[in-house]
Protein backbone atom coordinates (compact mmCIF):
# COMPACT_ATOMS: atom_id res chain seq x y z
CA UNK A 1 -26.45 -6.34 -23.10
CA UNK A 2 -26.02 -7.70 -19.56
CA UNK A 3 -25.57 -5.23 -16.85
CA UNK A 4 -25.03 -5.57 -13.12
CA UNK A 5 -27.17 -4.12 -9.69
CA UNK A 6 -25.25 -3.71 -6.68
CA UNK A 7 -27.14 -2.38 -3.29
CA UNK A 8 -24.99 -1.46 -0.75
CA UNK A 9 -26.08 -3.26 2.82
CA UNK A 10 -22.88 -2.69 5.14
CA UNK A 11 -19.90 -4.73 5.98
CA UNK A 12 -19.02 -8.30 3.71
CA UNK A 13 -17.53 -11.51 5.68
CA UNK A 14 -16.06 -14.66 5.04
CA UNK A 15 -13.80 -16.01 2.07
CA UNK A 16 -12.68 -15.27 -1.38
CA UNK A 17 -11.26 -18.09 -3.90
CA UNK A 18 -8.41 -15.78 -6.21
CA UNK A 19 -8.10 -17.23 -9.64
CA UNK A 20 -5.34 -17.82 -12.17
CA UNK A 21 -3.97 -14.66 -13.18
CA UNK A 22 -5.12 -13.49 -16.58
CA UNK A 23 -2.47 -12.01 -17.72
CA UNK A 24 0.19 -15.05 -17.27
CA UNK A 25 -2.30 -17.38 -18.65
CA UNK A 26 -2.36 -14.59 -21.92
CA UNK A 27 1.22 -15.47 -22.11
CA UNK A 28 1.62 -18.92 -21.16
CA UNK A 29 -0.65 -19.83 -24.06
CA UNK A 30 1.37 -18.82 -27.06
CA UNK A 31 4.07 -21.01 -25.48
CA UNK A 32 2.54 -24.10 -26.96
CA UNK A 33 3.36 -23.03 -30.79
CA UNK A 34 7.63 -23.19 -29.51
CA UNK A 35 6.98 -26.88 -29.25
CA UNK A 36 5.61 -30.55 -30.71
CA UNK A 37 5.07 -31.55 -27.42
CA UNK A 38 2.35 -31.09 -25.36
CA UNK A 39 1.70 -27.94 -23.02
CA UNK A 40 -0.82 -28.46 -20.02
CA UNK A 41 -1.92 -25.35 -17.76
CA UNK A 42 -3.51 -25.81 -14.95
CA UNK A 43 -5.59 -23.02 -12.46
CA UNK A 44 -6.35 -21.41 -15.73
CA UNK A 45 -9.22 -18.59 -14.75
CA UNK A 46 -12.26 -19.09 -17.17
CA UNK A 47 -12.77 -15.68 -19.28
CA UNK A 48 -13.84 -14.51 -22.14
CA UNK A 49 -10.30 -13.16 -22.92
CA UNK A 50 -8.99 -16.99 -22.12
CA UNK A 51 -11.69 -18.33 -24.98
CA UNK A 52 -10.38 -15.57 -27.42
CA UNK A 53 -6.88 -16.65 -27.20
CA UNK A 54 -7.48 -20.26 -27.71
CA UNK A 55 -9.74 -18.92 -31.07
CA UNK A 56 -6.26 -17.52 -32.01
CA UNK A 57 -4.53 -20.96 -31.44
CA UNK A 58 -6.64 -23.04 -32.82
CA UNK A 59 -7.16 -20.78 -36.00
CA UNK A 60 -3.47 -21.56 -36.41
CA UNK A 61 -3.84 -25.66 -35.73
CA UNK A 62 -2.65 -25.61 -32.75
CA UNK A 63 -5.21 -28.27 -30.22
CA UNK A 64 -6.61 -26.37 -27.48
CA UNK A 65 -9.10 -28.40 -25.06
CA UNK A 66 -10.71 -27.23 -22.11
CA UNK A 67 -10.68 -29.90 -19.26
CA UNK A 68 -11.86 -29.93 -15.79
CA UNK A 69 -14.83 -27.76 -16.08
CA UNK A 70 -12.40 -25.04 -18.10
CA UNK A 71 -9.45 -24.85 -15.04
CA UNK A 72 -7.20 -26.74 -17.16
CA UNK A 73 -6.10 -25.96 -21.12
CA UNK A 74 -4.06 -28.92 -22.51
CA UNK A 75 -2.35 -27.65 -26.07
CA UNK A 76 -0.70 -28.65 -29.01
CA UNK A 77 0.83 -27.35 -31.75
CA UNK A 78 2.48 -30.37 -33.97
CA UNK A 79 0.45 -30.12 -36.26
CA UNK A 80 -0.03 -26.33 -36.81
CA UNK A 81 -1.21 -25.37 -40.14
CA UNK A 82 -1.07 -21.53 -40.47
CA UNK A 83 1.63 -18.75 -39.55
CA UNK A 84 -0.82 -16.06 -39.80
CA UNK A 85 -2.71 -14.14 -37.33
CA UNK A 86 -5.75 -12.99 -39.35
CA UNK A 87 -7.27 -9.50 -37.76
CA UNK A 88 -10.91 -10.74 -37.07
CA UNK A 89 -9.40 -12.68 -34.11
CA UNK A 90 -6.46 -10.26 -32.82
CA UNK A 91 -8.59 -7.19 -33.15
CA UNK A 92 -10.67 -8.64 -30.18
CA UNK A 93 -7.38 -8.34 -27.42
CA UNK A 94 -4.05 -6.64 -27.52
CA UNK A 95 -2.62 -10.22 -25.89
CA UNK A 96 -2.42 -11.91 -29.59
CA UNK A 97 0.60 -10.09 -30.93
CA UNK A 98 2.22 -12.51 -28.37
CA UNK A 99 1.85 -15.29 -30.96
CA UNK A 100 4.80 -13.48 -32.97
CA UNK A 101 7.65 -14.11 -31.25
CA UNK A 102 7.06 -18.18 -30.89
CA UNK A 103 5.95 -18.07 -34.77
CA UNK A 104 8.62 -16.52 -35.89
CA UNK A 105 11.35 -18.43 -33.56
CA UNK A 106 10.02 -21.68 -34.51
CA UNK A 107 9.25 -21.32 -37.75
CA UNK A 108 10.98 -18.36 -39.46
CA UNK A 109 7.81 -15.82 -40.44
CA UNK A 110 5.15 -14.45 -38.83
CA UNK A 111 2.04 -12.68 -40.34
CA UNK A 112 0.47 -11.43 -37.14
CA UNK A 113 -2.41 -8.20 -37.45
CA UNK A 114 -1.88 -5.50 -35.69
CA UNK A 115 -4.19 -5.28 -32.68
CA UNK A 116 -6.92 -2.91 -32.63
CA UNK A 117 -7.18 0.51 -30.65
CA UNK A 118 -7.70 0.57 -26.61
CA UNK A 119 -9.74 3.20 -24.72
CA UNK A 120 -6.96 3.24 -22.08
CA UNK A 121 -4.48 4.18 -24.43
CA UNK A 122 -2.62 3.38 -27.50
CA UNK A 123 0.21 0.92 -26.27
CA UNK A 124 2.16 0.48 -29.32
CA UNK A 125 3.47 -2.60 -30.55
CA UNK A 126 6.99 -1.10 -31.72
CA UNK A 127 9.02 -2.68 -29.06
CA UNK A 128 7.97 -5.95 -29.92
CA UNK A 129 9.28 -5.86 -33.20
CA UNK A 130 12.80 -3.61 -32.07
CA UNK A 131 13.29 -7.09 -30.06
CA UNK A 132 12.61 -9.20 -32.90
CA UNK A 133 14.92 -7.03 -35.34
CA UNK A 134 17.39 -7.26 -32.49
CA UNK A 135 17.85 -10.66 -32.83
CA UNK A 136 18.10 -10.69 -36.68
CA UNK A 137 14.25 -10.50 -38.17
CA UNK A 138 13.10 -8.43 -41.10
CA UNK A 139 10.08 -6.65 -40.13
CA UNK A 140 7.54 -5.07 -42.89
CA UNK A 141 3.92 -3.45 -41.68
CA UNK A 142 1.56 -3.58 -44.81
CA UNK A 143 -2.07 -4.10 -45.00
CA UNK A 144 -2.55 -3.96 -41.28
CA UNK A 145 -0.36 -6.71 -40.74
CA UNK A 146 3.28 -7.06 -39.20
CA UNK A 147 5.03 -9.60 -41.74
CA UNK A 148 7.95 -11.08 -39.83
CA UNK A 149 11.17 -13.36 -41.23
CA UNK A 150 13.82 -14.36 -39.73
CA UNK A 151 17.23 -14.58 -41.08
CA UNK A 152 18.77 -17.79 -42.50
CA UNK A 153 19.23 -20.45 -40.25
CA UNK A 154 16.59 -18.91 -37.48
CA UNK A 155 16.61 -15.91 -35.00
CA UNK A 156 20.16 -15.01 -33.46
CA UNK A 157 20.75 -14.31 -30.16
CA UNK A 158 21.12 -10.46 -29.34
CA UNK A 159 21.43 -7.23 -27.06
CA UNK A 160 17.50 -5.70 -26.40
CA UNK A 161 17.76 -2.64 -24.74
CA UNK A 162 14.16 -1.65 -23.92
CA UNK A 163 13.88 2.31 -23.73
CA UNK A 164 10.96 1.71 -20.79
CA UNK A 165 9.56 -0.91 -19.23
CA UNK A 166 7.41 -3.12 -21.40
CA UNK A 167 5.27 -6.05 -19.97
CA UNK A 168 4.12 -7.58 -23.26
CA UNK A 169 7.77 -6.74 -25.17
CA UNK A 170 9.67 -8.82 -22.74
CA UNK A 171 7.01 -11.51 -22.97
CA UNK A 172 7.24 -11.40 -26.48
CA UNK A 173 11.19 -11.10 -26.70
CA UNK A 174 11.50 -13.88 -24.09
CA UNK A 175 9.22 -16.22 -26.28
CA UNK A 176 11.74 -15.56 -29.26
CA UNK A 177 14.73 -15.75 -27.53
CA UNK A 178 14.75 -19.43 -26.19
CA UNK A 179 14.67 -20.67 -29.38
CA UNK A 180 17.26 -18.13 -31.04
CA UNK A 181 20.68 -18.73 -31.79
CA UNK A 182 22.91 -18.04 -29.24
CA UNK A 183 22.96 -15.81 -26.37
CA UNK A 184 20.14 -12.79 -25.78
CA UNK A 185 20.40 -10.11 -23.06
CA UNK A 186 17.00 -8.04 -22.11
CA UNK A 187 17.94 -4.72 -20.73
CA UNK A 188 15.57 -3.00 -18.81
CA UNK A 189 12.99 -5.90 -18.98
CA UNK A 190 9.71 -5.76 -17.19
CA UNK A 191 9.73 -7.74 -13.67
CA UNK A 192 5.61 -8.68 -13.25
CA UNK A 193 5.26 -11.66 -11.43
CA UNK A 194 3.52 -13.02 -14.57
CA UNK A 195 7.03 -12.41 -16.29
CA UNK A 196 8.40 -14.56 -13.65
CA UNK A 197 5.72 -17.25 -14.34
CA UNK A 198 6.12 -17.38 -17.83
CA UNK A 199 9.75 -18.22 -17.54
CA UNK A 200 9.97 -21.10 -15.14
CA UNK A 201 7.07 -22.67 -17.65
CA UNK A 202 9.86 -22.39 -20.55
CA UNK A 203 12.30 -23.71 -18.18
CA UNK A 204 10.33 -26.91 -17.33
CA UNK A 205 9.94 -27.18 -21.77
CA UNK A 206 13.74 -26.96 -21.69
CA UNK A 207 14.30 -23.07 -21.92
CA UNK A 208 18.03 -21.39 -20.46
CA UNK A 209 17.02 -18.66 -18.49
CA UNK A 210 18.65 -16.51 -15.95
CA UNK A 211 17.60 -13.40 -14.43
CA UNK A 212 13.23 -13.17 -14.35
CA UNK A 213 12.82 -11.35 -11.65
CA UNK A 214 15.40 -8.24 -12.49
CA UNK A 215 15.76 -5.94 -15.12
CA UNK A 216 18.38 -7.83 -17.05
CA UNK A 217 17.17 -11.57 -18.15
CA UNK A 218 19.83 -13.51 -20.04
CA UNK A 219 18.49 -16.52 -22.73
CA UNK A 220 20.75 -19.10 -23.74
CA UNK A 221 18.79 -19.90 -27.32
CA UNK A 222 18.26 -24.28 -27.40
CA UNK A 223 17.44 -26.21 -30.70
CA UNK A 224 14.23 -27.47 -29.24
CA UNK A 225 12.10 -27.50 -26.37
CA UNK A 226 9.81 -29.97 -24.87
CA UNK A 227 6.46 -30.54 -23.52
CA UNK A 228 5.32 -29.34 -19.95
CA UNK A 229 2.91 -29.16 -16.90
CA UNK A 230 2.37 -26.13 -15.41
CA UNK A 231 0.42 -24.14 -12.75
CA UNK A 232 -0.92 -20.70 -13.85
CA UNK A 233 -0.05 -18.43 -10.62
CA UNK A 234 -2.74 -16.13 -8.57
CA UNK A 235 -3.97 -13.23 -10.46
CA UNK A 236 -2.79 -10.75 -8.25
CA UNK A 237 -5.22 -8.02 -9.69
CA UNK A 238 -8.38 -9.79 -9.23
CA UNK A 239 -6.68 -10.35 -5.67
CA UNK A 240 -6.25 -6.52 -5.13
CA UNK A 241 -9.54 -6.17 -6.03
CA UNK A 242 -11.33 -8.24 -3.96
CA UNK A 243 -8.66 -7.06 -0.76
CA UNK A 244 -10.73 -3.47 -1.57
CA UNK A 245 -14.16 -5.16 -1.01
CA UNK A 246 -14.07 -5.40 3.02
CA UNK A 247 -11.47 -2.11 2.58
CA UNK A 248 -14.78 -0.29 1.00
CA UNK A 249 -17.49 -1.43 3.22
CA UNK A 250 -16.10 -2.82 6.20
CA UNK A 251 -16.02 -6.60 7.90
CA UNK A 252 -13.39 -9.35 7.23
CA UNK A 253 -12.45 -11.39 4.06
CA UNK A 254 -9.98 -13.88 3.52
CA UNK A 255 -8.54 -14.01 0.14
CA UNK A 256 -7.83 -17.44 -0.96
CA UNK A 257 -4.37 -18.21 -2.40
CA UNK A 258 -3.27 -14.44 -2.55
CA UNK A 259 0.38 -14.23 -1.75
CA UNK A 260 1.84 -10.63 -0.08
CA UNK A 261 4.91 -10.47 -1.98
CA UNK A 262 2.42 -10.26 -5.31
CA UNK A 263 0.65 -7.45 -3.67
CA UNK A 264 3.48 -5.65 -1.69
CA UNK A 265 3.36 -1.70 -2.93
CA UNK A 266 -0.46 -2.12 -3.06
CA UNK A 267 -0.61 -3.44 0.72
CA UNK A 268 1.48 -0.06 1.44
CA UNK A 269 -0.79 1.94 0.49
CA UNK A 270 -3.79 -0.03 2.21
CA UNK A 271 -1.62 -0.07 5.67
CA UNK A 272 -1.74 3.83 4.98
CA UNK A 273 -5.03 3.87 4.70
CA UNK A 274 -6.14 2.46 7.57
CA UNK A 275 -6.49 -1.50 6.38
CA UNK A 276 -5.31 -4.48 7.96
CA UNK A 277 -3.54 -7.31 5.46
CA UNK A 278 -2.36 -10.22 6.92
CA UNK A 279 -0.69 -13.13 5.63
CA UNK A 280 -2.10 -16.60 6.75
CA UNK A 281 -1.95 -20.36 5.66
CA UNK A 282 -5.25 -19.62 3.35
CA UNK A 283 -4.07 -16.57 1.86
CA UNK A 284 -4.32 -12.95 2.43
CA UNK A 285 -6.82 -11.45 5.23
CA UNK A 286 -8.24 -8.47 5.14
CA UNK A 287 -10.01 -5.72 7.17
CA UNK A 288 -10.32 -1.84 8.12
CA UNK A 289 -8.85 -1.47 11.47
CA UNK A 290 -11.38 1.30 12.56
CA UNK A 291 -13.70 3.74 11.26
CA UNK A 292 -13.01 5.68 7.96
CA UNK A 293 -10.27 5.04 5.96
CA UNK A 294 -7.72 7.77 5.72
CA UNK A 295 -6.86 9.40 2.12
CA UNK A 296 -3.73 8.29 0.46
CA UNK A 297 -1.55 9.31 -2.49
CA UNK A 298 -0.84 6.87 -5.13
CA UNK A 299 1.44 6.26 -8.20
CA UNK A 300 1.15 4.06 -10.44
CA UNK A 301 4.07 2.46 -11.08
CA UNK A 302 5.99 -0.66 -12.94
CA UNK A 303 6.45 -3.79 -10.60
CA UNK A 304 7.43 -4.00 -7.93
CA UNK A 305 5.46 -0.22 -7.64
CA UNK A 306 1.74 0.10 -7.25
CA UNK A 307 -0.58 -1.50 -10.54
CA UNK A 308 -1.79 0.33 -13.25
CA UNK A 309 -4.65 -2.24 -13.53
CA UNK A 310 -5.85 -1.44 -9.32
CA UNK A 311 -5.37 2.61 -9.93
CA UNK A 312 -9.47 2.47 -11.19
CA UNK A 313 -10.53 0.28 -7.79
CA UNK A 314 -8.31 1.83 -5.57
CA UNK A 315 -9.98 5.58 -6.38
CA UNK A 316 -13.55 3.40 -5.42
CA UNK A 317 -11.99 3.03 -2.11
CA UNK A 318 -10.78 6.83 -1.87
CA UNK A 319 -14.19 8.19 -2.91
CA UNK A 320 -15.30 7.71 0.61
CA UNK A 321 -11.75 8.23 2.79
CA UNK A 322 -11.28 11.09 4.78
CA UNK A 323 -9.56 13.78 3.42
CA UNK A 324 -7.21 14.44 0.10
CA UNK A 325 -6.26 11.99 -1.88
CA UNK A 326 -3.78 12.14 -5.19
CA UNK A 327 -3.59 9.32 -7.75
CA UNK A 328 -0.58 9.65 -10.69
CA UNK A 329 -1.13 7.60 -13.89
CA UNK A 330 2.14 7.11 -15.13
CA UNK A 331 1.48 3.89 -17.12
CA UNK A 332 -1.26 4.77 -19.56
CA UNK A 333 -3.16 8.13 -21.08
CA UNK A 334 -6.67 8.28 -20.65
CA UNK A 335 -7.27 5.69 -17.29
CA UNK A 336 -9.29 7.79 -15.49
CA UNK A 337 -12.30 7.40 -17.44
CA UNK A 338 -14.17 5.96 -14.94
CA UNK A 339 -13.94 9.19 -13.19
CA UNK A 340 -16.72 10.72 -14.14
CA UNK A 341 -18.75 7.95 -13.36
CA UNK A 342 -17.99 7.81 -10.13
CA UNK A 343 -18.62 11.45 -9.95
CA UNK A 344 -22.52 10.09 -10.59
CA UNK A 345 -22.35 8.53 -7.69
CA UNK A 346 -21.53 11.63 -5.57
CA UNK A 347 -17.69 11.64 -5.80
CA UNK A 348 -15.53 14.98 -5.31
CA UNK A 349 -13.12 13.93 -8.31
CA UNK A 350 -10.72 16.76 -10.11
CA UNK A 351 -8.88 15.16 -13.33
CA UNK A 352 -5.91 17.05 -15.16
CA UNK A 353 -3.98 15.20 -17.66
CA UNK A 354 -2.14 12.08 -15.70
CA UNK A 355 -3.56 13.09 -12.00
CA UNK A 356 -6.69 13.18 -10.12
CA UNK A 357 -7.88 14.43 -6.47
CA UNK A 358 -9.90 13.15 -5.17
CA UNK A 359 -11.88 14.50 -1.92
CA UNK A 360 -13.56 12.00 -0.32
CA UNK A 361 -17.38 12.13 0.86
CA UNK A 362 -19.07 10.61 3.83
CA UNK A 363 -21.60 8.42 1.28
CA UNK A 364 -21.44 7.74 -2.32
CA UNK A 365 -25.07 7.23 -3.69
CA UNK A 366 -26.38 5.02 -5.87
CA UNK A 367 -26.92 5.76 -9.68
CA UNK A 368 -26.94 4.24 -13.11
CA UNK A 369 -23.28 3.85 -14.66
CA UNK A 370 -20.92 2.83 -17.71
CA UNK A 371 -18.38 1.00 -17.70
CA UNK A 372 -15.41 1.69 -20.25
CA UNK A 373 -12.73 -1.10 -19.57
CA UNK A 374 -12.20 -3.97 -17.95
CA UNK A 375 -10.93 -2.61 -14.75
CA UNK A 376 -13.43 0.82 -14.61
CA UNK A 377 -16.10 -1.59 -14.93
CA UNK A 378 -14.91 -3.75 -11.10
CA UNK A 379 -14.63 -0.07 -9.83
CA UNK A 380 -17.90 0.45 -9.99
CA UNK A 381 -19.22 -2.18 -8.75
CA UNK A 382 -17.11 -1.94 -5.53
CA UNK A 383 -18.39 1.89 -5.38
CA UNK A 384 -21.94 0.31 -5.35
CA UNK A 385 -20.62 -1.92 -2.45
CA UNK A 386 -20.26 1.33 -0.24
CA UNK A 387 -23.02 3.71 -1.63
CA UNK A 388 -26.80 4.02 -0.44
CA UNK A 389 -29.61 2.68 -2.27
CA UNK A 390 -29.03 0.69 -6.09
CA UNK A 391 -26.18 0.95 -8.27
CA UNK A 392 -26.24 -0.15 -11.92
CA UNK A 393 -23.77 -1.02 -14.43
CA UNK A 394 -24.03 -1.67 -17.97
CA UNK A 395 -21.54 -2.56 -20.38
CA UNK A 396 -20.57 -5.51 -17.90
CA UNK A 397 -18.54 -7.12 -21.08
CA UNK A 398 -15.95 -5.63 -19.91
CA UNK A 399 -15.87 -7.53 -17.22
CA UNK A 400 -16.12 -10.75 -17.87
CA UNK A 401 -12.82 -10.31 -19.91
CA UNK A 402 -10.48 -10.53 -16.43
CA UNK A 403 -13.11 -11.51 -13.53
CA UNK A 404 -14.48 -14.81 -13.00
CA UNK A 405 -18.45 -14.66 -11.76
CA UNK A 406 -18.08 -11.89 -10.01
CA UNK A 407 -21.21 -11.77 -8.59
CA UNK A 408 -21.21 -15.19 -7.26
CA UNK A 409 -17.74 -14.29 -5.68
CA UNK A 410 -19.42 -11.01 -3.71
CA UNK A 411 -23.00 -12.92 -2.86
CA UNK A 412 -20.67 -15.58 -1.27
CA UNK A 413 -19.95 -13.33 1.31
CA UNK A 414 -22.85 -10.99 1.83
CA UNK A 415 -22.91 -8.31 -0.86
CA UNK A 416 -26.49 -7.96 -2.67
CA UNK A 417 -25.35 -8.09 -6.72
CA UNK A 418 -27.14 -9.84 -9.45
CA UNK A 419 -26.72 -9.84 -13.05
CA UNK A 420 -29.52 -8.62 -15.40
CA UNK A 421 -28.99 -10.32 -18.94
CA UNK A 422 -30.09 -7.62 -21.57
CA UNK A 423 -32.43 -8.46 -23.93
């Protein structure tokens, strides 16, 4: 099992390239099974999570190749062959239920597994299939699997009132909806930036949408939708992450492609802190203004508030601020997990239930750690960034499911990281 040495040696300089964002690329996939035609996405990032999701595709019939040394997917589905998610695939990433809602718009049932567990949380699928029954399906969970059908004559537009914010329901309800029968109204939808992504690449296949961007989206359902070229937009959390990297250590970094209005409650809190963001023709620049970076509360919010998925790097950068800091988790249970590891690293950290303190110390140190998820597992590896002597992390598979060679990224502009492949 590969794992990852950082040694901290002082302020990093230079540029950044951001990737495709994960998560809209997650979405954006399952798109291809609403139509005959053709569905090309380009700026795709290349991850592990990417390769599992085209498994899932192609396990169904759809064509997925990987062109342009893996930066663009060109898909197919007219010639799918299957309507059923099998588990051995889904149980690998929460993401696949989001082949339900295109399967069972297009063709009227759905076998789709339910995911496996998550060790930030349980993050139930039951508002995914409320919005399907909303607009007319049948839903019956047996033998691990949801086994959706839609009425006769196809999904029915409808009124789904989500009773909190859902990222992956409205993703899923959206991919339903365009092809549904009449008009469907989602109520308290989620607002993500990927959300926004995902619909203008169902308008350009033919999709009547009003409202991404709000918390009420309107779909006008259409008998058919077309084929489509489309640009996968910056992940904004790999962004975030790498703004922390000069934030932690100190010197300059330009973040290539990152956009400020992706990032805006997260730059808050960094102007708070002490750190300078500013918006240029490349991207997003980024440096500590002087000296130590103050301590700052932070909540974790839905968009537009501050990211669930930079609450884990974020606390990395607080380890070492001076003074107090307070981070709410009001997203998921059990996300500070890498808490404790930090805390090997000499971090003053005080968990209860959804909130942490964190005191922060002049140095972290060096020390062997875990990762537990995907996001724990960058944290680390920016704590390394600031602490003295040789940090180590195993259980870097984590990573590679939402960061793209991370350690070539970081060596680009000064940090000392290399990854050990395990034996």
């Amino acid at each position: 099992m590969d794992s990852i040495v950082v040694t901290g040696n002082g302020p990093l300089n230079g540029e950044i390239p951001i990737a495709g964002a994960k998560n809209a690329c997650l979405t954006l996939m399952p798109a291809t099974l609403l139509s005959e035609e053709p569905l090309t996405l380009t700026n795709a990032p290349r991850l592990s999570d990417i390769r599992t999701m085209t498994l899932l595709l192609q396990s169904l019939g759809a064509e997925v190749s990987s062109l342009a040394d893996g930066k663009v997917l060109a898909m197919s589905s007219h010639g799918l062959i299957s309507q059923r998610a099998e588990y051995d695939i889904v149980r690998k990433m929460r993401a696949s239920i989001l082949v339900l809602g295109p399967l069972l718009a297009r063709f009227g049932y759905a076998e789709v597994s339910l995911p496996g567990g998550c060790s930030i949380g349980a993050r139930p699928v039951d508002l995914h299939l409320k919005a399907m029954e909303a607009m007319g399906a049948e839903m019956d969970l047996r033998d691990g699997y949801v086994h959706a059908k839609a009425p006769a004559g196809g999904l029915r537009g409808g009124i789904v009132d989500f009773p909190f914010v859902s990222v992956g329901a409205t993703e899923n309800a959206l991919l339903a909806a365009v092809l549904a029968k009449g008009t469907t109204v989602l109520k308290n939808a989620a607002r993500e930036p990927e959300i926004v992504d995902l619909v203008q690449c169902l308008r350009k296949m033919g999709a009547q949408i009003d409202g991404e961007g709000s918390s009420t989206i309107t779909i006008e359902g259409v008998d058919r939708l077309g084929g489509a070229t489309h640009a996968v937009v910056t992940d904004r959390i790999e962004l975030g992450t790498y703004m922390l990297a000069p934030a932690v250590c100190g010197g300059e970094i330009t973040c290539l492609g990152g956009r400020m209005d992706l990032v805006a409650a997260f730059c808050e809190r960094l102007d708070a802190a002490g750190i300078s963001v500013e918006e240029t023709e490349k991207g997003l620049k980024v440096a500590r203004r002087n000296g130590r970076v103050s301590a700052v509360d932070v909540t974790t919010e839905p968009f537009p508030g501050f990211p669930t998925d930079l609450q884990a790097q974020m606390m990395a950068l607080l380890c070492t601020a001076e003074g107090v800091s307070v981070l709410e988790e009001k997203i998921f249970e059990n996300r500070f997990m890498h808490a404790p590891e930090l805390m090997r690293m000499g971090a003053q950290i005080d968990v209860h239930g959804g909130t942490a303190k964190v005191t922060g110390v002049e140095r972290l140190r060096g020390a062997p750690v875990m990762a537990t998820d995907l996001r724990a597992s960058v944290s680390l590896i920016l704590a390394g960034l600031a602490a003295e002597g040789e940090t180590v992390v195993s259980r870097v598979y984590h990573l590679d499911r939402g960061y793209e060679d991370v350690e070539g990224k970081l060596s680009a502009v000064g940090a000392r990281i290399e990854r050990i492949s395990g034996t």
